[in-house]
Protein backbone atom coordinates (compact mmCIF):
# COMPACT_ATOMS: atom_id res chain seq x y z
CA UNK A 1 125.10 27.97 184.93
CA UNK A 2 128.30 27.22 182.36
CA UNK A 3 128.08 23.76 181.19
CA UNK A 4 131.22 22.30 180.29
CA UNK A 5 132.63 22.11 176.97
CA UNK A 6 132.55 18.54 176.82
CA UNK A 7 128.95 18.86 177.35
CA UNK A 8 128.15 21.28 175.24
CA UNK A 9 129.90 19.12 172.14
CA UNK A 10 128.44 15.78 173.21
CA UNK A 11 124.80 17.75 172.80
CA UNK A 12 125.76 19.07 169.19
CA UNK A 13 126.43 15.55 168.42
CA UNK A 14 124.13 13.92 169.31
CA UNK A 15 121.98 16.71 167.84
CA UNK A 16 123.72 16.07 164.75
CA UNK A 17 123.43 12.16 165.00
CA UNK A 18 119.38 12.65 165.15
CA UNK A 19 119.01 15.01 162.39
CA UNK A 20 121.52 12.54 159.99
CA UNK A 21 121.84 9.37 161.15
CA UNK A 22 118.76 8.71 162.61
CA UNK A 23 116.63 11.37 161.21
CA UNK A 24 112.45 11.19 161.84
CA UNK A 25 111.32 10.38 158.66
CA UNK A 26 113.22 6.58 159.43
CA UNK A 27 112.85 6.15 163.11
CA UNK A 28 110.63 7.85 165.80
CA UNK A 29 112.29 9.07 168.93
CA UNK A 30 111.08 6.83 172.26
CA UNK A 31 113.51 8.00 174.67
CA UNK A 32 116.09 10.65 175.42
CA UNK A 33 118.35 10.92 178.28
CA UNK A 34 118.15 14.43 179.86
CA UNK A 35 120.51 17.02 179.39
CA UNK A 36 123.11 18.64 181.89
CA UNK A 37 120.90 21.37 182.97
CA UNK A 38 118.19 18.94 183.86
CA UNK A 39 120.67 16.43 185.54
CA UNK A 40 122.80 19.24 187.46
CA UNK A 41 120.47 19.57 190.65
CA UNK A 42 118.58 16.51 190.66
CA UNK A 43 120.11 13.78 188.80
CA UNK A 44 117.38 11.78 186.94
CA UNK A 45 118.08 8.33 187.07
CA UNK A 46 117.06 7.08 183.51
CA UNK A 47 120.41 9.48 181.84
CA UNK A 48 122.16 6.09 182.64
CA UNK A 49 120.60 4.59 179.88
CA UNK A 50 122.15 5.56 176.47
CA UNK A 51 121.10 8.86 174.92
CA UNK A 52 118.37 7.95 172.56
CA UNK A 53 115.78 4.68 172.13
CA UNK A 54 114.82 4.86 168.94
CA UNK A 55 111.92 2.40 166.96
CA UNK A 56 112.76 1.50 163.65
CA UNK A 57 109.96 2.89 160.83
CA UNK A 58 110.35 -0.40 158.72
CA UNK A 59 110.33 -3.07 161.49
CA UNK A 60 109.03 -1.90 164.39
CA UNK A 61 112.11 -2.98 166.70
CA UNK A 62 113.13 -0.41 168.91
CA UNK A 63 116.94 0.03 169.98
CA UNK A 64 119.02 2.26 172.14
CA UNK A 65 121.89 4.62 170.98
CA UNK A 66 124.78 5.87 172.71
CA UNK A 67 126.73 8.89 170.89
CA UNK A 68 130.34 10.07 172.10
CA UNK A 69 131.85 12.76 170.48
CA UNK A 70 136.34 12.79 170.49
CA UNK A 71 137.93 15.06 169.04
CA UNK A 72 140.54 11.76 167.74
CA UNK A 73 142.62 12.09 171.08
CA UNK A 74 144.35 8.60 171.02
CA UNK A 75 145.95 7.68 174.00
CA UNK A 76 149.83 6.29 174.25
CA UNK A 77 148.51 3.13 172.82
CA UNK A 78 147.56 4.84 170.07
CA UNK A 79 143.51 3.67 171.07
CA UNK A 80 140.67 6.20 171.39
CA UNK A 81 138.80 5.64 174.47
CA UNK A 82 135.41 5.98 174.20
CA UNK A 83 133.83 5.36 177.12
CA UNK A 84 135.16 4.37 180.79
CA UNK A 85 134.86 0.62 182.46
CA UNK A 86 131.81 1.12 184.05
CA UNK A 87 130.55 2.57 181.48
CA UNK A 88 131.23 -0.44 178.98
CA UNK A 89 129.68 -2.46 181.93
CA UNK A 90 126.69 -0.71 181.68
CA UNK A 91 125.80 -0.58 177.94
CA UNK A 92 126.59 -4.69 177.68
CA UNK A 93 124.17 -5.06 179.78
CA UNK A 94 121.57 -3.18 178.65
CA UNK A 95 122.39 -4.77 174.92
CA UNK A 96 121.85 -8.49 176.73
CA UNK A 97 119.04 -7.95 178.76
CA UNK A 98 116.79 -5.49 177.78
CA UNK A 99 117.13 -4.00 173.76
CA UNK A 100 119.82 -3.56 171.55
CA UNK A 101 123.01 -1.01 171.51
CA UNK A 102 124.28 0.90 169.15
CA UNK A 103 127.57 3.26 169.40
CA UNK A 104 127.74 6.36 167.27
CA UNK A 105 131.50 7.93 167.17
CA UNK A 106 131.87 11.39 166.08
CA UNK A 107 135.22 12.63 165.07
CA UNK A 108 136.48 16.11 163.75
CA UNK A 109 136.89 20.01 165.02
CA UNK A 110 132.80 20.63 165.14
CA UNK A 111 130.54 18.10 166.13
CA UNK A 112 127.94 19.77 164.02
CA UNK A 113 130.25 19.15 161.04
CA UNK A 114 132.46 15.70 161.97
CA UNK A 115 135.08 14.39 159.56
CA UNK A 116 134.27 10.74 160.52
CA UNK A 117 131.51 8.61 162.08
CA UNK A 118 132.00 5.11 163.26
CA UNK A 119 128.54 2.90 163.90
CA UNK A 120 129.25 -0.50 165.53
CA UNK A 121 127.06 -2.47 167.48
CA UNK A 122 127.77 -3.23 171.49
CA UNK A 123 127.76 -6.67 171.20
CA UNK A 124 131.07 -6.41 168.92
CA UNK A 125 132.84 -3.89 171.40
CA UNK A 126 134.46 -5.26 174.30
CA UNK A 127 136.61 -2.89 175.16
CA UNK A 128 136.98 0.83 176.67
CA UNK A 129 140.15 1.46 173.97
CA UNK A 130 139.51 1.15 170.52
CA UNK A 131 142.31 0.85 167.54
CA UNK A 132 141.74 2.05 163.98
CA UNK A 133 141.53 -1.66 162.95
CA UNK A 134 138.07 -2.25 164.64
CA UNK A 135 136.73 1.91 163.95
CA UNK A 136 137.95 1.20 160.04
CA UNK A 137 135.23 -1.79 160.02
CA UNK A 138 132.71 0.58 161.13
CA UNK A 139 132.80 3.09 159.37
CA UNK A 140 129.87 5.51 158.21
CA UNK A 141 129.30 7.76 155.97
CA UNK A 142 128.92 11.34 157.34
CA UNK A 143 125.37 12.89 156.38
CA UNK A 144 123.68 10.21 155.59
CA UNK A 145 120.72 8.49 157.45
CA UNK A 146 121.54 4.65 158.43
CA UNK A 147 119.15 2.64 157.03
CA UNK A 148 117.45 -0.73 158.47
CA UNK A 149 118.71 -3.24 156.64
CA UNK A 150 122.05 -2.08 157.27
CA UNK A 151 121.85 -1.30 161.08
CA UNK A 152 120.39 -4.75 161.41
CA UNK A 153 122.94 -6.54 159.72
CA UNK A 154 125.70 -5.03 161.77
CA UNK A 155 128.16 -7.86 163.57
């Protein structure tokens, strides 16, 4: 079965994303959605929750993460879309109701080797289209782990 491209580099992301972002010796993995494979005959339900649900190592709070990887396509606005409306519907909610969101952007040629990496948290995201103004304020360093103090303090 081919899996689309788009596929295949939103895996190696988000690959990438656990091994140095959110890498196991700072937070232990509670959830992950499934893959395409596993979604492609019977679609599991719980992939509509963000990729991973990670539990912080230092405080115990647990949190989701959502990765998207763009190759820095911005559109005739000259915003990168990151995610569609119902999407965006979807994540807010989860952030107010039931645990916290995070957004990891990935930007480059490889997603196993990205030139930038914006963090921001969902409740500061509002919209589908984001301009460099709002991805400069959130911007993280590439190879290096996020650490609790820091993720907690995001606005």
């Amino acid at each position: 079965m081919n899996k689309p491209s788009s596929f295949v580099k939103g895996e190696a992301f988000e690959e990438y994303v656990r091994k140095h972002i959110f890498p196991k010796s700072h937070y232990d993995l509670v959830h992950r959605t499934h893959d395409y494979n596993s979604n492609n005959g019977d679609y599991i339900e719980s992939s509509l929750k963000p990729d991973f649900k990670f539990r912080d190592k230092k405080n115990g709070q647990e949190f989701y993460v959502e990765v998207k990887w763009r190759k820095g396509a911005y559109n005739r606005n000259n915003k990168i879309e990151w995610c569609n409306a119902y999407q965006l519907k979807r994540y807010k909610a989860i952030d107010r109701n039931e645990s916290k969101v995070f957004i990891v952007l990935g930007f480059g040629d490889k997603p196993t080797e990205p030139k930038e990496i914006v963090l921001f948290p969902m409740n500061s995201c509002n919209y589908t289209g984001l301009y460099d103004s709002f991805l400069d304020k959130y911007s993280f360093y590439v190879d290096k782990p996020v650490f609790s103090g820091y993720l907690w303090k995001l606005k």
